[in-house]
Structure formats: structure tokens, C-alpha cells
PDB file of N, CA and C in Angstrom:
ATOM      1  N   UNK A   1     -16.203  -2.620   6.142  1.00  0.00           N
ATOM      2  CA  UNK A   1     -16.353  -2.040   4.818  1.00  0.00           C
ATOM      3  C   UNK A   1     -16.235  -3.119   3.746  1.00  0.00           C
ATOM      4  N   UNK A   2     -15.767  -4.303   4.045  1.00  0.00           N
ATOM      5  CA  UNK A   2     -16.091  -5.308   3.043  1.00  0.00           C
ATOM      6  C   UNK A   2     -14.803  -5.136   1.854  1.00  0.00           C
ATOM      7  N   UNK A   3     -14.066  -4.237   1.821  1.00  0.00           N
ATOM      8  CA  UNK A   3     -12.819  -4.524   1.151  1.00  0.00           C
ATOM      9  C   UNK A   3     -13.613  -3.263  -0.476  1.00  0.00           C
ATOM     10  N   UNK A   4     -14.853  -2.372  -0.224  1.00  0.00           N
ATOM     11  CA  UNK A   4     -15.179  -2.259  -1.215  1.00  0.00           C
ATOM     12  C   UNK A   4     -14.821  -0.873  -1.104  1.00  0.00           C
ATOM     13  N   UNK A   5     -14.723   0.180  -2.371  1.00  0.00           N
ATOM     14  CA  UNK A   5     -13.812   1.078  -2.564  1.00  0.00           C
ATOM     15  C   UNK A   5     -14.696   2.402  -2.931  1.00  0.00           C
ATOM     16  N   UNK A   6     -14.680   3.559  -1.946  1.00  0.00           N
ATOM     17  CA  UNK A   6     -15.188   4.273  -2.175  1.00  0.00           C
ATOM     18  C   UNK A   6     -14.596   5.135  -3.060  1.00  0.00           C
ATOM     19  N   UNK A   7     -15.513   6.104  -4.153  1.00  0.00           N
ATOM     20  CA  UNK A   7     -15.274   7.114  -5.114  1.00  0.00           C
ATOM     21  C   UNK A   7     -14.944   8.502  -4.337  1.00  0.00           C
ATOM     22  N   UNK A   8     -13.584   8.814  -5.187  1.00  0.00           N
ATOM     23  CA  UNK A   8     -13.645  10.082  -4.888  1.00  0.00           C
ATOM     24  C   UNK A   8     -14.337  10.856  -5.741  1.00  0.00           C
ATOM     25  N   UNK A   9     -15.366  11.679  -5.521  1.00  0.00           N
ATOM     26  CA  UNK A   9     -15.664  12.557  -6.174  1.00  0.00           C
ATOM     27  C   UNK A   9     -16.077  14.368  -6.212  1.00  0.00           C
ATOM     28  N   UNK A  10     -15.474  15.015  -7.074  1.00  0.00           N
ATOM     29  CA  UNK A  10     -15.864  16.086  -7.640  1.00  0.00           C
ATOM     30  C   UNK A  10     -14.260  16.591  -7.742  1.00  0.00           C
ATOM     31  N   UNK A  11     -13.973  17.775  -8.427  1.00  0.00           N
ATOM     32  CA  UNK A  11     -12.924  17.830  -9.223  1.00  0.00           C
ATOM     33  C   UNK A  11     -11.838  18.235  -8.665  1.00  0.00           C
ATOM     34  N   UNK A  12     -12.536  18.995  -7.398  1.00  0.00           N
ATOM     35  CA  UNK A  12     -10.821  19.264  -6.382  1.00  0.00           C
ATOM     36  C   UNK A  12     -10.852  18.056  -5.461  1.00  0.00           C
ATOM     37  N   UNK A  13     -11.651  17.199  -4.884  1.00  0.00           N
ATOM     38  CA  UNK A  13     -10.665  16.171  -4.859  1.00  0.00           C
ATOM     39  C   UNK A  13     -10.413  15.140  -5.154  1.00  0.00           C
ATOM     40  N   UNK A  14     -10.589  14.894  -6.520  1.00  0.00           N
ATOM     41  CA  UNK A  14      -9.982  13.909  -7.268  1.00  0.00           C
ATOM     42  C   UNK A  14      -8.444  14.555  -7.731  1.00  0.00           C
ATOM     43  N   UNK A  15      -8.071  15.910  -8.131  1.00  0.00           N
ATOM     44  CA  UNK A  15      -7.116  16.587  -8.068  1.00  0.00           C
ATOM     45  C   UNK A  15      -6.022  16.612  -6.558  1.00  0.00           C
ATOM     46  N   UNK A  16      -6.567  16.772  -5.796  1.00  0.00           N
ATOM     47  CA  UNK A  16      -5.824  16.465  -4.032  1.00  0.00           C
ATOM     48  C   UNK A  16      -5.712  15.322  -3.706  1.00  0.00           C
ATOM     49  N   UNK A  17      -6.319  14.392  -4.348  1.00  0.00           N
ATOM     50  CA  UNK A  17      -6.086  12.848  -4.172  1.00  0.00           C
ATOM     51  C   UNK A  17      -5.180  12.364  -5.248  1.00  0.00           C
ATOM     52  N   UNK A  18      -5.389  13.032  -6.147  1.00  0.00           N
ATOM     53  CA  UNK A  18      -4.147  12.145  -7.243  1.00  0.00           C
ATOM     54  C   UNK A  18      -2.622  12.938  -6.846  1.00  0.00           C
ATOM     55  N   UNK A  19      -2.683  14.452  -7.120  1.00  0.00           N
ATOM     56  CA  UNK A  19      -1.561  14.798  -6.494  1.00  0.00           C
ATOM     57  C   UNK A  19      -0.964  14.498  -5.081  1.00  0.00           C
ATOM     58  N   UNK A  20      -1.660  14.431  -4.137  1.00  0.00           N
ATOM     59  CA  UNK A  20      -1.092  13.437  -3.159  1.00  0.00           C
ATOM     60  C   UNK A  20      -0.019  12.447  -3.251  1.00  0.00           C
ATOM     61  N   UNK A  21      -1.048  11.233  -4.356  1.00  0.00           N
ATOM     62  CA  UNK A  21      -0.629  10.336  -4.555  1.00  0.00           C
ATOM     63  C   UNK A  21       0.510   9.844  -5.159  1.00  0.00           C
ATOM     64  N   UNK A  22       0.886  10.838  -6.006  1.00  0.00           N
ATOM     65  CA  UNK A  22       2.011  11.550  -6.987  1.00  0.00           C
ATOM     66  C   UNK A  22       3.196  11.680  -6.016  1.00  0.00           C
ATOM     67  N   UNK A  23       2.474  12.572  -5.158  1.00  0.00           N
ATOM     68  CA  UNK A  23       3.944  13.154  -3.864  1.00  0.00           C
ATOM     69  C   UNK A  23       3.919  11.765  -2.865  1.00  0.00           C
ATOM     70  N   UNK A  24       3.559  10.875  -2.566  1.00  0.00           N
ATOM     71  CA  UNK A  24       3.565   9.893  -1.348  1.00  0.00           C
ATOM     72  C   UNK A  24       4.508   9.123  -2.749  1.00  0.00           C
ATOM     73  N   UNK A  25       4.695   8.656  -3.662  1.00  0.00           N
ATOM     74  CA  UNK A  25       5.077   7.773  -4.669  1.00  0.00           C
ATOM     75  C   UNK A  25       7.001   8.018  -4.804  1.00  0.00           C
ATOM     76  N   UNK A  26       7.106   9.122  -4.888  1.00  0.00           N
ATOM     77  CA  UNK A  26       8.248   9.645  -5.267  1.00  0.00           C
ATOM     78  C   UNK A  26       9.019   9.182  -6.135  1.00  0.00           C
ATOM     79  N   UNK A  27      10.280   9.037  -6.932  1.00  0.00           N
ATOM     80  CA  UNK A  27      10.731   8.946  -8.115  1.00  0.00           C
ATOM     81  C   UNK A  27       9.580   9.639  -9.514  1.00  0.00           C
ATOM     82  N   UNK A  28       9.878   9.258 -10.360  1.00  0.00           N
ATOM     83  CA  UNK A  28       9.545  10.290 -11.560  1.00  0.00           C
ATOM     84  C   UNK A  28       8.836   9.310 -12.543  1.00  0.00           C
ATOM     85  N   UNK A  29       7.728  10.241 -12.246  1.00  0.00           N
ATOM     86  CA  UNK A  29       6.513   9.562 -13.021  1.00  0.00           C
ATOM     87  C   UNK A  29       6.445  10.135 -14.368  1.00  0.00           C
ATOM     88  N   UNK A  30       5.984   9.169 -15.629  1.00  0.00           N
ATOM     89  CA  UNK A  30       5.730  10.221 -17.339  1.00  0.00           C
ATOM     90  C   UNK A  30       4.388   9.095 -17.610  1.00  0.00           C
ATOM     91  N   UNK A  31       4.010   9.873 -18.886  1.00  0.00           N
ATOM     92  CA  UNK A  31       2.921   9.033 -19.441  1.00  0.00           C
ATOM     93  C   UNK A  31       3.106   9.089 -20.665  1.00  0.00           C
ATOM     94  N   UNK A  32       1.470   7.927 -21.274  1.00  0.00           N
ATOM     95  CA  UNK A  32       1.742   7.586 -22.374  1.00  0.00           C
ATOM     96  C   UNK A  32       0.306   7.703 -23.169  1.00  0.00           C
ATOM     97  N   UNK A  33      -0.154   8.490 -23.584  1.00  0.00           N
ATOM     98  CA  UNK A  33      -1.498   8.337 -23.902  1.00  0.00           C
ATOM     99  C   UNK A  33      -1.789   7.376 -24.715  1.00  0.00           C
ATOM    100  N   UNK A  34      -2.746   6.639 -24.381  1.00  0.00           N
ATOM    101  CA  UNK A  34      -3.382   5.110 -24.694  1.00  0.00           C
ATOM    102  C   UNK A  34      -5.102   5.580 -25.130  1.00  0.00           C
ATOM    103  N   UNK A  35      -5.156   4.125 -25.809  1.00  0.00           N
ATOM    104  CA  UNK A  35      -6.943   3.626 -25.729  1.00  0.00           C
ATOM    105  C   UNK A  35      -7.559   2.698 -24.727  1.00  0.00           C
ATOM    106  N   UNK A  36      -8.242   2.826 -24.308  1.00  0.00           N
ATOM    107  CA  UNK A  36      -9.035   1.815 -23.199  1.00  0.00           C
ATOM    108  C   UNK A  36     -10.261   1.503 -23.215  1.00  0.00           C
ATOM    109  N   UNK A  37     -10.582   0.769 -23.635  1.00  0.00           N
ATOM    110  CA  UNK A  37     -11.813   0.388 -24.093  1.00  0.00           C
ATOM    111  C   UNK A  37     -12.446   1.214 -25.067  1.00  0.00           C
ATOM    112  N   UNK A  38     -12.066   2.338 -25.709  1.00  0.00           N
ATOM    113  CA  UNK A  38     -12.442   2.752 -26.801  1.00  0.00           C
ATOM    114  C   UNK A  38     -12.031   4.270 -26.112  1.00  0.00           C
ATOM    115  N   UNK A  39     -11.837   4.193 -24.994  1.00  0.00           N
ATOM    116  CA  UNK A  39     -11.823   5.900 -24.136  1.00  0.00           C
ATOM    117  C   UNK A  39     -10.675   6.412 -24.277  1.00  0.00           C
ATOM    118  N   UNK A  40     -10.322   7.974 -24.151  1.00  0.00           N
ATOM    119  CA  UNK A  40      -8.870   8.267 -23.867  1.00  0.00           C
ATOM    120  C   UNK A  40      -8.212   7.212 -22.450  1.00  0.00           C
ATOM    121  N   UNK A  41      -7.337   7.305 -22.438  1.00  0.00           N
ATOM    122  CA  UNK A  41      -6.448   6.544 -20.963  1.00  0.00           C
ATOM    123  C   UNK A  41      -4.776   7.148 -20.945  1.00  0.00           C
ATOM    124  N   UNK A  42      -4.346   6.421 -20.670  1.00  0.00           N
ATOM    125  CA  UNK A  42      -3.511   7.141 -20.083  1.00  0.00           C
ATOM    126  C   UNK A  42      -2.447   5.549 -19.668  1.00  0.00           C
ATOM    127  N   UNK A  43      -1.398   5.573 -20.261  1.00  0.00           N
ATOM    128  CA  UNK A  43       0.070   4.832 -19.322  1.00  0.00           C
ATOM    129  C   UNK A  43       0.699   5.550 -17.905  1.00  0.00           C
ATOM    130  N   UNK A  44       0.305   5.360 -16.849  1.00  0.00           N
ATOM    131  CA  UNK A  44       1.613   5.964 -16.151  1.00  0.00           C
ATOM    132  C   UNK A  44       2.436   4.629 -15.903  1.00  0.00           C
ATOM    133  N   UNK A  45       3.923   5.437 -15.838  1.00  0.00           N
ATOM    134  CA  UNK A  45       5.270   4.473 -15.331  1.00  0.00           C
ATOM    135  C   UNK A  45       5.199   5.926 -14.005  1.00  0.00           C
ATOM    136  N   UNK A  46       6.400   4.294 -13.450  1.00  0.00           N
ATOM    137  CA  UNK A  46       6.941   5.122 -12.022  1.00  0.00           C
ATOM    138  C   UNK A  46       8.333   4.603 -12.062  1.00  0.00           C
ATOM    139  N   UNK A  47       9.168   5.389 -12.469  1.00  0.00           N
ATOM    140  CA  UNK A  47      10.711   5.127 -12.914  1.00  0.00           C
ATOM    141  C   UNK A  47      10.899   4.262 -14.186  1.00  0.00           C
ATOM    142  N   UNK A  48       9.785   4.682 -15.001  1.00  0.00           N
ATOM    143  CA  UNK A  48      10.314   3.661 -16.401  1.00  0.00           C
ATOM    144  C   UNK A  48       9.355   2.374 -16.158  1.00  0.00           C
ATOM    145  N   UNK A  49       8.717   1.939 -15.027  1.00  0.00           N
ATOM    146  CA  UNK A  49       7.709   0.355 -14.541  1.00  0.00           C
ATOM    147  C   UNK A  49       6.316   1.419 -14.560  1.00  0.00           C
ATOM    148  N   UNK A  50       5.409   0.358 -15.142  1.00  0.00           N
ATOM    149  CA  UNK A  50       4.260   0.843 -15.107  1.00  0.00           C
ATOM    150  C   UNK A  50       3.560   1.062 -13.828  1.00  0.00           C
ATOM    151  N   UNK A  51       3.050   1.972 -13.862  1.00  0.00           N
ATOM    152  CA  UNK A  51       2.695   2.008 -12.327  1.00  0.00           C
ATOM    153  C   UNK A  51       1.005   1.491 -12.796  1.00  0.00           C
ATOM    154  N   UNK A  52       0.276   1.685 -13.713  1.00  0.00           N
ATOM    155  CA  UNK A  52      -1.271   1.943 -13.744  1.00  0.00           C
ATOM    156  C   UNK A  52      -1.776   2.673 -15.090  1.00  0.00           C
ATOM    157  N   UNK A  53      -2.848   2.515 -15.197  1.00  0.00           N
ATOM    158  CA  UNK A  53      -3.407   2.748 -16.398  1.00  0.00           C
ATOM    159  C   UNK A  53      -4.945   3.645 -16.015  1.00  0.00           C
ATOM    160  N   UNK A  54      -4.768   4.941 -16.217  1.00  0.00           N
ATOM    161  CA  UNK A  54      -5.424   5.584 -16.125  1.00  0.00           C
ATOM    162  C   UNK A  54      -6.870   5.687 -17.329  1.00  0.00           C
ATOM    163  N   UNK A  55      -7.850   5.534 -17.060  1.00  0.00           N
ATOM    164  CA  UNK A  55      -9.109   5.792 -18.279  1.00  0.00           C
ATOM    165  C   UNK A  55     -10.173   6.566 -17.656  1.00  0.00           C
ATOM    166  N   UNK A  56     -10.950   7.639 -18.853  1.00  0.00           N
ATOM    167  CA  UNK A  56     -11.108   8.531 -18.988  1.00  0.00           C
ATOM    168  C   UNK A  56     -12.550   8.582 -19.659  1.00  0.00           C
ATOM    169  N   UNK A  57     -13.785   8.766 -18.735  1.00  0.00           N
ATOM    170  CA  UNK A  57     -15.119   8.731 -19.514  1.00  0.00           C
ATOM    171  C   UNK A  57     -15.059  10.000 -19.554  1.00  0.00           C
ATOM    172  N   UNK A  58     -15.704  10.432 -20.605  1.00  0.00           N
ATOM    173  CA  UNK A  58     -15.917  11.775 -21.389  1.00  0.00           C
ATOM    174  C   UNK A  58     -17.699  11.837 -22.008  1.00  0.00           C
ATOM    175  N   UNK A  59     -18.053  12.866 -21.199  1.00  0.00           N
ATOM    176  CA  UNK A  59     -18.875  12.830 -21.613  1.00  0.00           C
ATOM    177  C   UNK A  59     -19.629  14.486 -22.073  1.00  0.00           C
ATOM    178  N   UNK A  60     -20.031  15.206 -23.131  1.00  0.00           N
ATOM    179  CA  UNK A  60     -20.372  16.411 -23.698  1.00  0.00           C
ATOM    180  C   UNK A  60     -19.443  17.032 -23.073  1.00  0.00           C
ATOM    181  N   UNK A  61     -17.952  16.788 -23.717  1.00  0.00           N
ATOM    182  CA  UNK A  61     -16.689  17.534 -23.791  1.00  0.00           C
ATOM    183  C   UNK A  61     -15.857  17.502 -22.472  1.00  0.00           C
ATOM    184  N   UNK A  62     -16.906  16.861 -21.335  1.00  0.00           N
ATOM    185  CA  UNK A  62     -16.197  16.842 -19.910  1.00  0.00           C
ATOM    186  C   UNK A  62     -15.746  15.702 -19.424  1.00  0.00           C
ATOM    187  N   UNK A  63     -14.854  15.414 -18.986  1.00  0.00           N
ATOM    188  CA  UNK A  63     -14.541  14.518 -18.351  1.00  0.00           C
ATOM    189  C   UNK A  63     -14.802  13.851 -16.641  1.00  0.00           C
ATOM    190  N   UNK A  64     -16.069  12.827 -16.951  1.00  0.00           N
ATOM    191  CA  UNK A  64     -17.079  12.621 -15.955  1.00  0.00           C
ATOM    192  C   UNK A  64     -16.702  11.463 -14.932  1.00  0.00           C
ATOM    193  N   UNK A  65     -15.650  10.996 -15.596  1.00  0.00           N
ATOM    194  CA  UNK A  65     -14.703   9.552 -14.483  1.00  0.00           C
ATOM    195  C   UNK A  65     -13.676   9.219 -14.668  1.00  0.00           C
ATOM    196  N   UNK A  66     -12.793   9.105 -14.090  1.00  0.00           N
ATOM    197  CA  UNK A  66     -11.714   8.438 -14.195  1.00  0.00           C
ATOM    198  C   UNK A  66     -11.672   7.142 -13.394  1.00  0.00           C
ATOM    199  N   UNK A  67     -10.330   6.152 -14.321  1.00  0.00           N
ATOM    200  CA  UNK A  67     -10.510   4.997 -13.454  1.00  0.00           C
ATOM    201  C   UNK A  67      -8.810   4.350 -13.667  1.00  0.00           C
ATOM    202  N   UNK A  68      -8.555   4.079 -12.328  1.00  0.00           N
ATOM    203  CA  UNK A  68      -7.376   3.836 -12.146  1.00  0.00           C
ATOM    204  C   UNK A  68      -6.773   2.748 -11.856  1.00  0.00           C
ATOM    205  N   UNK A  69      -6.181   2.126 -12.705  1.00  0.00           N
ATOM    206  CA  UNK A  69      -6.259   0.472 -12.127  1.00  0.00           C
ATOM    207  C   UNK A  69      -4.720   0.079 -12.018  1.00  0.00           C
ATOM    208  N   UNK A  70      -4.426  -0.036 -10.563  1.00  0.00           N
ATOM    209  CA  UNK A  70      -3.075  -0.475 -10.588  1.00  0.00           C
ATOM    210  C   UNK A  70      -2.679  -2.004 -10.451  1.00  0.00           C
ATOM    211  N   UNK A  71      -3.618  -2.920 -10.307  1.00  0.00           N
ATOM    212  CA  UNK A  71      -3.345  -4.132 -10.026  1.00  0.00           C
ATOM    213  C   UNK A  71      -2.817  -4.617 -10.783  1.00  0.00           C
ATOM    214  N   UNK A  72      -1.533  -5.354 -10.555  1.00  0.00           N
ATOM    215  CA  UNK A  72      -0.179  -6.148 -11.582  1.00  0.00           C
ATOM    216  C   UNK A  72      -1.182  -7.175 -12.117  1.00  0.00           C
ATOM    217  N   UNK A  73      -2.014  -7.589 -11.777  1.00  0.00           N
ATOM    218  CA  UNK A  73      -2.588  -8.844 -12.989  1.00  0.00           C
ATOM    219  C   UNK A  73      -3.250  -8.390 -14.194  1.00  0.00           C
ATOM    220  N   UNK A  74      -4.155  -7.202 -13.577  1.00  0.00           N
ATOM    221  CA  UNK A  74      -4.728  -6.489 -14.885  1.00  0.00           C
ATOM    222  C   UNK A  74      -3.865  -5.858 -15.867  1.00  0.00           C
ATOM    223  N   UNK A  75      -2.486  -5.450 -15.301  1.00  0.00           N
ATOM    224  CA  UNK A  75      -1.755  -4.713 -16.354  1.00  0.00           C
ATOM    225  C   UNK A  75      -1.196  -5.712 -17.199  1.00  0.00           C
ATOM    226  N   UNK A  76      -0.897  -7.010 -17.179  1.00  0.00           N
ATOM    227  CA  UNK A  76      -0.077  -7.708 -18.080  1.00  0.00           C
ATOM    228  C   UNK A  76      -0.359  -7.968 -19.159  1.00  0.00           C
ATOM    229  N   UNK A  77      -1.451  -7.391 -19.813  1.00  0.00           N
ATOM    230  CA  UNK A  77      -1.665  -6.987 -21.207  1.00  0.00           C
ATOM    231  C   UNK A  77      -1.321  -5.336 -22.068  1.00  0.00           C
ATOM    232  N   UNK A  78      -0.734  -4.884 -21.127  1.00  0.00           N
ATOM    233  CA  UNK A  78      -1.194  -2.874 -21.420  1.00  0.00           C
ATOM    234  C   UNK A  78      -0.317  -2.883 -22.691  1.00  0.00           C
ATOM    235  N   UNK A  79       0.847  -3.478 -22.496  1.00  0.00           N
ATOM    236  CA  UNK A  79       2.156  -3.331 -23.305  1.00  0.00           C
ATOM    237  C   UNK A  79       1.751  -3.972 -24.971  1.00  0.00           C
ATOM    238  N   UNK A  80       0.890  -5.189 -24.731  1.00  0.00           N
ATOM    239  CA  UNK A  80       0.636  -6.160 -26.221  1.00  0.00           C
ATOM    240  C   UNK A  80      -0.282  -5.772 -26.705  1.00  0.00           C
ATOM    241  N   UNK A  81      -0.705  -5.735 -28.170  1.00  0.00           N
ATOM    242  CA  UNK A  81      -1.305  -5.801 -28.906  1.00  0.00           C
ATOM    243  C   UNK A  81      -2.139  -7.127 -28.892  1.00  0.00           C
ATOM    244  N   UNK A  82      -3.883  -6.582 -28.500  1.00  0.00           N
ATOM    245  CA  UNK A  82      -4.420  -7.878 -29.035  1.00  0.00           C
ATOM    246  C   UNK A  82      -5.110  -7.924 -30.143  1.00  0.00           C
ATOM    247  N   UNK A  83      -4.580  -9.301 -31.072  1.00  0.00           N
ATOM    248  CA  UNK A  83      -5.804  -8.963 -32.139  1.00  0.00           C
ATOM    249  C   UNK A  83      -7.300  -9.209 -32.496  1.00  0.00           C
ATOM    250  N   UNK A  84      -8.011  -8.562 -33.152  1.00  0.00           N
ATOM    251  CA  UNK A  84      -9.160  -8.666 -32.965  1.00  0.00           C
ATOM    252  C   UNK A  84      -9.480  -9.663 -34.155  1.00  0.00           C
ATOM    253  N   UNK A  85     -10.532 -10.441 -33.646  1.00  0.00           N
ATOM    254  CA  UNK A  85     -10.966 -11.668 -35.036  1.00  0.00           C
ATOM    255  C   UNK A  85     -12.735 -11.501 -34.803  1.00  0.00           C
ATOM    256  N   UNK A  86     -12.834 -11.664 -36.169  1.00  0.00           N
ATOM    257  CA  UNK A  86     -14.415 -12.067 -36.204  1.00  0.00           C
ATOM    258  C   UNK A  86     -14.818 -13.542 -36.017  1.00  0.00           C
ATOM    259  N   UNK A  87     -15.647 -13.906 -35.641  1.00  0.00           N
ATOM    260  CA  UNK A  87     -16.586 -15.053 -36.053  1.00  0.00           C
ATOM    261  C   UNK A  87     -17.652 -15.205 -36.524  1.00  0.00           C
TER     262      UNK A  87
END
């Protein structure tokens, strides 16, 4: 399979796959609603540590993808403010 990552899709089980994932995790997860690239997203922690950053394509009122990124290198910006400059 090449290390490449198949989609879950359609809405019960992306729902049975995240709740799963929720129950295999244990301790106590909260969130934080964020921006992500301009999209709704989402902070989750897992005991207060970020677990992942949830984002949210929306498209004619529905919500058509989610994307879940838990990798510790990508998160080490979630927390800072970057600023934006023109040139």
C-alpha cells in the first residue's frame, strides 16, 4: 500500500471511525474552535495536549470533508499567531 492513506467516506462512517477513535484514546478529550486555512477547524486536546487539528470543507451548507492532522511537526504552529505581511 505504499504508506498511502485511504478516505473514509460517507457520514456513518466517518462518525464510527471517529467515535471509535475517541473510545480507543481514553482520557478526556475538549475542543477549541479554530480557523484553518480560512475553513471552520477545530483544536482537539487529549488531557489538556493537543491531540490534532481537525478542518472542515463546507460546501452549500454541508459539510463535504474533514481533515485530521495529528502529526507533532505540523502542529507546532496551532498555538502561535502568524503574522501576515505584504510585499
Amino acid at each position: 500500500m505504499n504508506g498511502d492513506v485511504l478516505p473514509v467516506v460517507g457520514a456513518d462512517k466517518v462518525l464510527r471511525y471517529m467515535a471509535g477513535s475517541i473510545d480507543k484514546a481514553g482520557g478526556t478529550f475538549s475542543r477549541e474552535p479554530t480557523t484553518v486555512n480560512g475553513n471552520p477547524g477545530l483544536i482537539l486536546r487529549l488531557g489538556g495536549v493537543i491531540d490534532g487539528v481537525l478542518a472542515f470543507t463546507v460546501e452549500n451548507a454541508r459539510v463535504t470533508a474533514l481533515y485530521y492532522v495529528r502529526n507533532p511537526e505540523k502542529l507546532t504552529r496551532v498555538e502561535s499567531e502568524t503574522p501576515l505581511t505584504s510585499r
